[in-house]
Protein backbone atom coordinates (compact mmCIF):
# COMPACT_ATOMS: atom_id res chain seq x y z
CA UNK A 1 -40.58 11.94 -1.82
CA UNK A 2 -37.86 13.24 0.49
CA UNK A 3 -35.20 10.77 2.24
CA UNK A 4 -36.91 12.18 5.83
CA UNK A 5 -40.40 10.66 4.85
CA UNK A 6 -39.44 7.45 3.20
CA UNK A 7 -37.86 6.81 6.47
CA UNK A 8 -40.57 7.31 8.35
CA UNK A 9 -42.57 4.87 5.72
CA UNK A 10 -40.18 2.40 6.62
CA UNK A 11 -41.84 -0.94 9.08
CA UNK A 12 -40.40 -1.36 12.44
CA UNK A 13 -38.66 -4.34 11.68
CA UNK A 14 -36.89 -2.59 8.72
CA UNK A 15 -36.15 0.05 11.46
CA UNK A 16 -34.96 -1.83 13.67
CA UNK A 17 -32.76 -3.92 11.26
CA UNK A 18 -31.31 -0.33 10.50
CA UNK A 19 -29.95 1.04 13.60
CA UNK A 20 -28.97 -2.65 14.58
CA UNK A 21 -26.50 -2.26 11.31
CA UNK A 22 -25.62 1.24 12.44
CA UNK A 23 -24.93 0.10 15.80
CA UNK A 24 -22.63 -3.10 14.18
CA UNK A 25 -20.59 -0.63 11.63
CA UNK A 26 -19.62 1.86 14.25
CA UNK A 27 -18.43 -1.15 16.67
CA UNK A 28 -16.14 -2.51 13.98
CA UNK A 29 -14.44 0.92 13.15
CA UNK A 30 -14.77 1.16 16.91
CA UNK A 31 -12.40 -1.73 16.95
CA UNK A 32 -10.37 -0.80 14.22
CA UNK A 33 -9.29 2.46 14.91
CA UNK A 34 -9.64 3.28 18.89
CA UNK A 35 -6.44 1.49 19.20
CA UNK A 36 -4.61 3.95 16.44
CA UNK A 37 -5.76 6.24 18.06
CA UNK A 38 -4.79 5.45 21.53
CA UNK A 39 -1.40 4.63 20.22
CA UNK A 40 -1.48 8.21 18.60
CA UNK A 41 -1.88 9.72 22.04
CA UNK A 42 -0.04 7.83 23.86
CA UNK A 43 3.36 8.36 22.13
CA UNK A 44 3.09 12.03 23.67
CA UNK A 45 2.47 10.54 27.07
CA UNK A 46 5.92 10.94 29.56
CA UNK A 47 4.74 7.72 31.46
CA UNK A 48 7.19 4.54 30.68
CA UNK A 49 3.97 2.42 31.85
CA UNK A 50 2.61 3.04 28.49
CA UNK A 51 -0.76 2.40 30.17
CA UNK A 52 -0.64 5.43 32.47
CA UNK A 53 -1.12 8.96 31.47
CA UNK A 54 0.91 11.04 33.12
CA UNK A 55 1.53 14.38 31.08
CA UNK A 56 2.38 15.59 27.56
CA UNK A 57 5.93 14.90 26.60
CA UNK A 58 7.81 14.85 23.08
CA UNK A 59 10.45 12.01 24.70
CA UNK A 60 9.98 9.74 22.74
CA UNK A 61 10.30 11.29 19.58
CA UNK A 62 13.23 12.46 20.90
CA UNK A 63 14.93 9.35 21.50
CA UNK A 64 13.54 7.76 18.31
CA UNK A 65 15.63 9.97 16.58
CA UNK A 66 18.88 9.13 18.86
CA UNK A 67 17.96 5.64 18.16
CA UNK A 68 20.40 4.34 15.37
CA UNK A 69 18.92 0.98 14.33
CA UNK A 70 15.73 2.23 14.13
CA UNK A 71 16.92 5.24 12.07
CA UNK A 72 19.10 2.45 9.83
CA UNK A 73 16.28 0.62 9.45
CA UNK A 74 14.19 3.84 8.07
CA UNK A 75 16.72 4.57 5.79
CA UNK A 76 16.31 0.62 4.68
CA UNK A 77 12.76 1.07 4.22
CA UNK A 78 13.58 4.21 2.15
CA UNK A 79 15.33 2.54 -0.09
CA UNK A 80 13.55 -1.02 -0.77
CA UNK A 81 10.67 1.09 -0.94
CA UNK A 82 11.81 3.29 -3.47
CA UNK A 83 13.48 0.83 -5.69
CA UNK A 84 9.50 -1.04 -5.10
CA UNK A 85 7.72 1.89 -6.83
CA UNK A 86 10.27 2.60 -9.32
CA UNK A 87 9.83 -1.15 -10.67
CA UNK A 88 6.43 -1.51 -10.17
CA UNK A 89 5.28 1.45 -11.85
CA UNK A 90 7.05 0.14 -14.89
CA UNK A 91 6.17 -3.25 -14.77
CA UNK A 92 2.66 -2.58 -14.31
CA UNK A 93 2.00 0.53 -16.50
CA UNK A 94 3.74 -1.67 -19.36
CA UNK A 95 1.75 -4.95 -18.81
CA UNK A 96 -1.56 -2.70 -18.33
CA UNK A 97 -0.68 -1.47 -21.55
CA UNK A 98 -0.24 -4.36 -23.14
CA UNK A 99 -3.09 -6.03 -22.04
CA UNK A 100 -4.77 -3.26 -23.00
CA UNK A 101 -3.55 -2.82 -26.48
CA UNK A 102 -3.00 -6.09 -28.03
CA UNK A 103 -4.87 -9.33 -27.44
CA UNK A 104 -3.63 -12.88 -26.40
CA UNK A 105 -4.99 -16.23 -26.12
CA UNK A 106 -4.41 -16.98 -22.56
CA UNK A 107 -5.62 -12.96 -21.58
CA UNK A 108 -8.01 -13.54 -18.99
CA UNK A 109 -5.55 -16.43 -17.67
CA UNK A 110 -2.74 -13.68 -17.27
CA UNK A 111 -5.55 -11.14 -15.45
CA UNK A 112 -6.24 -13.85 -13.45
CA UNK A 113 -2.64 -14.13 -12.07
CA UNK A 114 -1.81 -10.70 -11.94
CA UNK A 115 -4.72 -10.78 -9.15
CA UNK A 116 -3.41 -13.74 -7.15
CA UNK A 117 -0.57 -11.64 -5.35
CA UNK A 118 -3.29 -9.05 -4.16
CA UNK A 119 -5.61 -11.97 -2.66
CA UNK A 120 -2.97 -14.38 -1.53
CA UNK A 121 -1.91 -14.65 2.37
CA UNK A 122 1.01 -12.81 2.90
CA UNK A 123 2.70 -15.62 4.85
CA UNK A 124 1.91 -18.09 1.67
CA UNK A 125 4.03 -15.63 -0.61
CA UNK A 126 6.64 -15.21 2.11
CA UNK A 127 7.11 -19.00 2.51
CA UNK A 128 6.87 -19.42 -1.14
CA UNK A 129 9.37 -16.48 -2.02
CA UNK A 130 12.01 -17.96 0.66
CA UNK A 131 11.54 -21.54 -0.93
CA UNK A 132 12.07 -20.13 -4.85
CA UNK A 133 15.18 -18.35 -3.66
CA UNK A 134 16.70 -20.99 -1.82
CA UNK A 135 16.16 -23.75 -4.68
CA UNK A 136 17.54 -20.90 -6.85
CA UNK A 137 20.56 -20.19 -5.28
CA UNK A 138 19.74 -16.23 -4.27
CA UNK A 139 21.12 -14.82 -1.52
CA UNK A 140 18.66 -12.66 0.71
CA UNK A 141 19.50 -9.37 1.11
CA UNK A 142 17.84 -6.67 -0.29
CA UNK A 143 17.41 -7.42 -3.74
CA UNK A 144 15.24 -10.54 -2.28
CA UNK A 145 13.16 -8.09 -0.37
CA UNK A 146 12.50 -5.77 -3.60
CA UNK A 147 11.51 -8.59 -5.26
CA UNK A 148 9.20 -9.78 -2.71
CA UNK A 149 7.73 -6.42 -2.50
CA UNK A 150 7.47 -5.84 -6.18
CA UNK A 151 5.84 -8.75 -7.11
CA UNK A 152 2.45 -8.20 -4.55
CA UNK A 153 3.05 -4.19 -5.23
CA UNK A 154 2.61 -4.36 -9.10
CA UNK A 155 -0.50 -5.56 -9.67
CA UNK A 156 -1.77 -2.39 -7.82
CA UNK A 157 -0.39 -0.30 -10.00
CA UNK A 158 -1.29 -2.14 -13.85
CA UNK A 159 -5.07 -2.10 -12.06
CA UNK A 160 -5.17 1.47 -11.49
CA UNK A 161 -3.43 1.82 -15.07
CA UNK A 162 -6.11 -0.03 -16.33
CA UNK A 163 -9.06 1.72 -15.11
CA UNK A 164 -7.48 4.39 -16.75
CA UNK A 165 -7.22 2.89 -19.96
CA UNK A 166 -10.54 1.83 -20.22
CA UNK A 167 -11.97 5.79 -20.57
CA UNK A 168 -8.76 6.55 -22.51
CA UNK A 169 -9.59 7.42 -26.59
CA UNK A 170 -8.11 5.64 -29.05
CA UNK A 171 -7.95 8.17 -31.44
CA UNK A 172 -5.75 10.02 -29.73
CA UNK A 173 -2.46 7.44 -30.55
CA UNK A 174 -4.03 7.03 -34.22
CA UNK A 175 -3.67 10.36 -34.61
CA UNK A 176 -0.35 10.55 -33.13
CA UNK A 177 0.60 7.71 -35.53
CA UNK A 178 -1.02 9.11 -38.42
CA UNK A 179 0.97 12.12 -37.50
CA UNK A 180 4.66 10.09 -38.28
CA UNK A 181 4.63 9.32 -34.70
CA UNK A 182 6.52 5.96 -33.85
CA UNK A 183 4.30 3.48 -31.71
CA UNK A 184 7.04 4.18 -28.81
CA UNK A 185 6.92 7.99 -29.33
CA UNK A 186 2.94 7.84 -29.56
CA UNK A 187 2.86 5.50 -26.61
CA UNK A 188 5.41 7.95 -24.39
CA UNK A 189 4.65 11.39 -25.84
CA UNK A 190 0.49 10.88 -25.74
CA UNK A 191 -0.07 7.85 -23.69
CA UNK A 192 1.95 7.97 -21.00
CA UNK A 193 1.20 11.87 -19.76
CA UNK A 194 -2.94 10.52 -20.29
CA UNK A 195 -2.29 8.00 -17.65
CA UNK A 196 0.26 10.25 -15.39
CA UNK A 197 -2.88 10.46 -13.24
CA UNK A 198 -3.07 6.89 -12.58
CA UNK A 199 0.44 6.20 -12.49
CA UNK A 200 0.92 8.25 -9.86
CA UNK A 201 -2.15 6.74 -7.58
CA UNK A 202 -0.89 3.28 -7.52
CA UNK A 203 2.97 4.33 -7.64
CA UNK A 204 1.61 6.09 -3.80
CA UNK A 205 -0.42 2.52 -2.91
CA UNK A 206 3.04 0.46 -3.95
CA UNK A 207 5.41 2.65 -1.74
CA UNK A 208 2.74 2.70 0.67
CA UNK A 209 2.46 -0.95 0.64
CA UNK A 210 6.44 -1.40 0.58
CA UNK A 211 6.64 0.76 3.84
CA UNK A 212 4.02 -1.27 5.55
CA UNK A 213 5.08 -4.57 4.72
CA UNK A 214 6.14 -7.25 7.67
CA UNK A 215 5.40 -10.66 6.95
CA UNK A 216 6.91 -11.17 3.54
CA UNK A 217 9.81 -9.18 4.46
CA UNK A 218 10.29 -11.13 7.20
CA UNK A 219 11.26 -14.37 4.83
CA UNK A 220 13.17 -12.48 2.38
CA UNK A 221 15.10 -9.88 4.05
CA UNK A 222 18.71 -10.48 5.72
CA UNK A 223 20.46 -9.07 8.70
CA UNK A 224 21.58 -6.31 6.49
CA UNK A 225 18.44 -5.57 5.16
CA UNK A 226 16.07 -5.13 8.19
CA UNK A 227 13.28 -2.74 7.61
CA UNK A 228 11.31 -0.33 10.09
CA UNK A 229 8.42 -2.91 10.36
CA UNK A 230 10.63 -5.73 11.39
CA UNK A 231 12.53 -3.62 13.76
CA UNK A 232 9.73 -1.98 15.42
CA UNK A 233 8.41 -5.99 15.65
CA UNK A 234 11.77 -7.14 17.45
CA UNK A 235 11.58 -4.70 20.07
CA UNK A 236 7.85 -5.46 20.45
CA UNK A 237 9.08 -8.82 21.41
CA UNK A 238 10.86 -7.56 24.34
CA UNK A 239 8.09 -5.83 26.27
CA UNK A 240 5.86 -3.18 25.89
CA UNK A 241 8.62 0.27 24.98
CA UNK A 242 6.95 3.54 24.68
CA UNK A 243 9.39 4.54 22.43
CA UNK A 244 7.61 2.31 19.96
CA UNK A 245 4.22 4.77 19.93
CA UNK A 246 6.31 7.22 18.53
CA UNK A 247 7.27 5.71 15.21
CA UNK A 248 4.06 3.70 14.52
CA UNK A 249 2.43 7.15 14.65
CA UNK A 250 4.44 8.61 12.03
CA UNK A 251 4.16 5.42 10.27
CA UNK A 252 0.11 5.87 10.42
CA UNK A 253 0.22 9.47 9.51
CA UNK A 254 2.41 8.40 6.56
CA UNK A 255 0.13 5.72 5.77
CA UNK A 256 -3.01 7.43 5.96
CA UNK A 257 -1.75 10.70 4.08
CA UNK A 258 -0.19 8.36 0.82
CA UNK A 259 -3.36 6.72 0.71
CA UNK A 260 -5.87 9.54 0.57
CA UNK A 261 -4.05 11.28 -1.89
CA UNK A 262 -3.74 8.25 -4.18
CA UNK A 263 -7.89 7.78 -3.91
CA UNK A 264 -7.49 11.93 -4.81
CA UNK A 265 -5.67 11.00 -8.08
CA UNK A 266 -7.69 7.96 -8.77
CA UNK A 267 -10.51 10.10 -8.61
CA UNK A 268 -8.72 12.37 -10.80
CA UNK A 269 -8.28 9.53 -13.08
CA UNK A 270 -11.84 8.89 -14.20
């Protein structure tokens, strides 16, 4: 039977229930993404309103790029970012693979709080983070706001490492081993380029993350170490600048782009 004529086969409460559904889904991305959009347009609008379209300018790009703690906060971003996916990618392909490879007692304890820095409120792990460092005696500054970052960024990447692992044959490092490979060589020469796939994906979803990150940078960070999130926030504070469309649509272009192409490599992946 074709999809067409099991619709029609379907009661009118069943139908109705449908397009109701329909109806509700399209609202919510309604909702969701109208404003990006808007914003998106807007930042080539010449009106300082920011309400009022007036004509197509490219102003404000301009004078985002004149802006110098805006830029200085990019190049901030840049970097924490950066140093984010560099650590994460090896403290989560390593602890994947360990997980993976050999088996503890307290396993499923240590899955289970990998996962709590993906499902915990950002504000929690902000307030938390500040607390830990202040007891400790850290200074914020930007190795603070790596840390932060890294330890809600990781846990992306060993997941995506682990999917990977799970399809991955073992006979391929036996064989390696068998071969007079060393478990490191075996792990690096045969592993490692098996998994580049995955590695990649959530190495794009941690620098993505990193970028986009407010609230917990927001505890951790210094005056030093301001990123583009919390300085496009402060001058939010002020009033409504139309300068501020311009870089939050490169930031959602950015955002969008890194996370496509790290669902195209998960897909990969499988």
């Amino acid at each position: 039977m074709s999809v067409a004529a099991s619709r029609t086969l379907l009661p009118s409460g069943l139908k109705l229930l449908n397009w109701f559904l329909r109806g509700w889904t399209t609202l919510v991305f309604a909702f969701l993404y109208v404003p990006i959009a808007v914003l998106a347009v807007f930042s080539f609008n010449s009106s300082r309103l920011n309400i009022v379209w007036e004509s197509f300018s490219l102003e404000w790009y301009g004078r985002l790029f004149d802006n110098a703690p805006l830029i200085k906060a990019a190049k901030n971003s840049l970097i924490i970012a950066s140093a984010t996916t560099v650590l994460s990618v090896i403290i989560g392909t390593v602890g994947a693979w360990l997980l993976h490879r050999y088996r503890y007692r307290f396993s499923r304890l240590i899955q289970t709080l990998v996962a709590i820095p993906m499902v915990m409120p950002e504000i929690l792990m902000g307030i938390s983070l500040l607390i830990l460092f202040a007891t400790v005696g850290i200074k914020l500054g930007f190795s603070t706001v790596i840390i932060g970052h890294v330890t809600f960024s990781f846990p992306f990447v060993l997941v995506a490492v682990q999917a990977r692992l799970q399809g991955l044959d073992p006979a391929l490092e036996e064989a390696a081993l068998d071969l007079g490979a060393t478990p490191f060589q075996a792990f690096w020469l045969v592993v490692v380029p098996c998994l580049k796939p995955a590695i990649i994906a959530g190495a794009l979803m941690a620098f993505t993350l990193s970028m986009d990150e407010l609230i917990v940078t927001f505890f951790t960070r210094s005056a030093a170490s301001v990123t583009l999130p919390i300085q496009v926030y402060g001058l939010a504070r002020v009033g409504l600048n139309p300068m501020l469309n311009a870089p939050s649509a490169l930031f959602i272009v950015a955002t969008v782009a890194f996370v496509l192409f790290s669902a195209y490599l998960k897909r990969l992946s499988r």
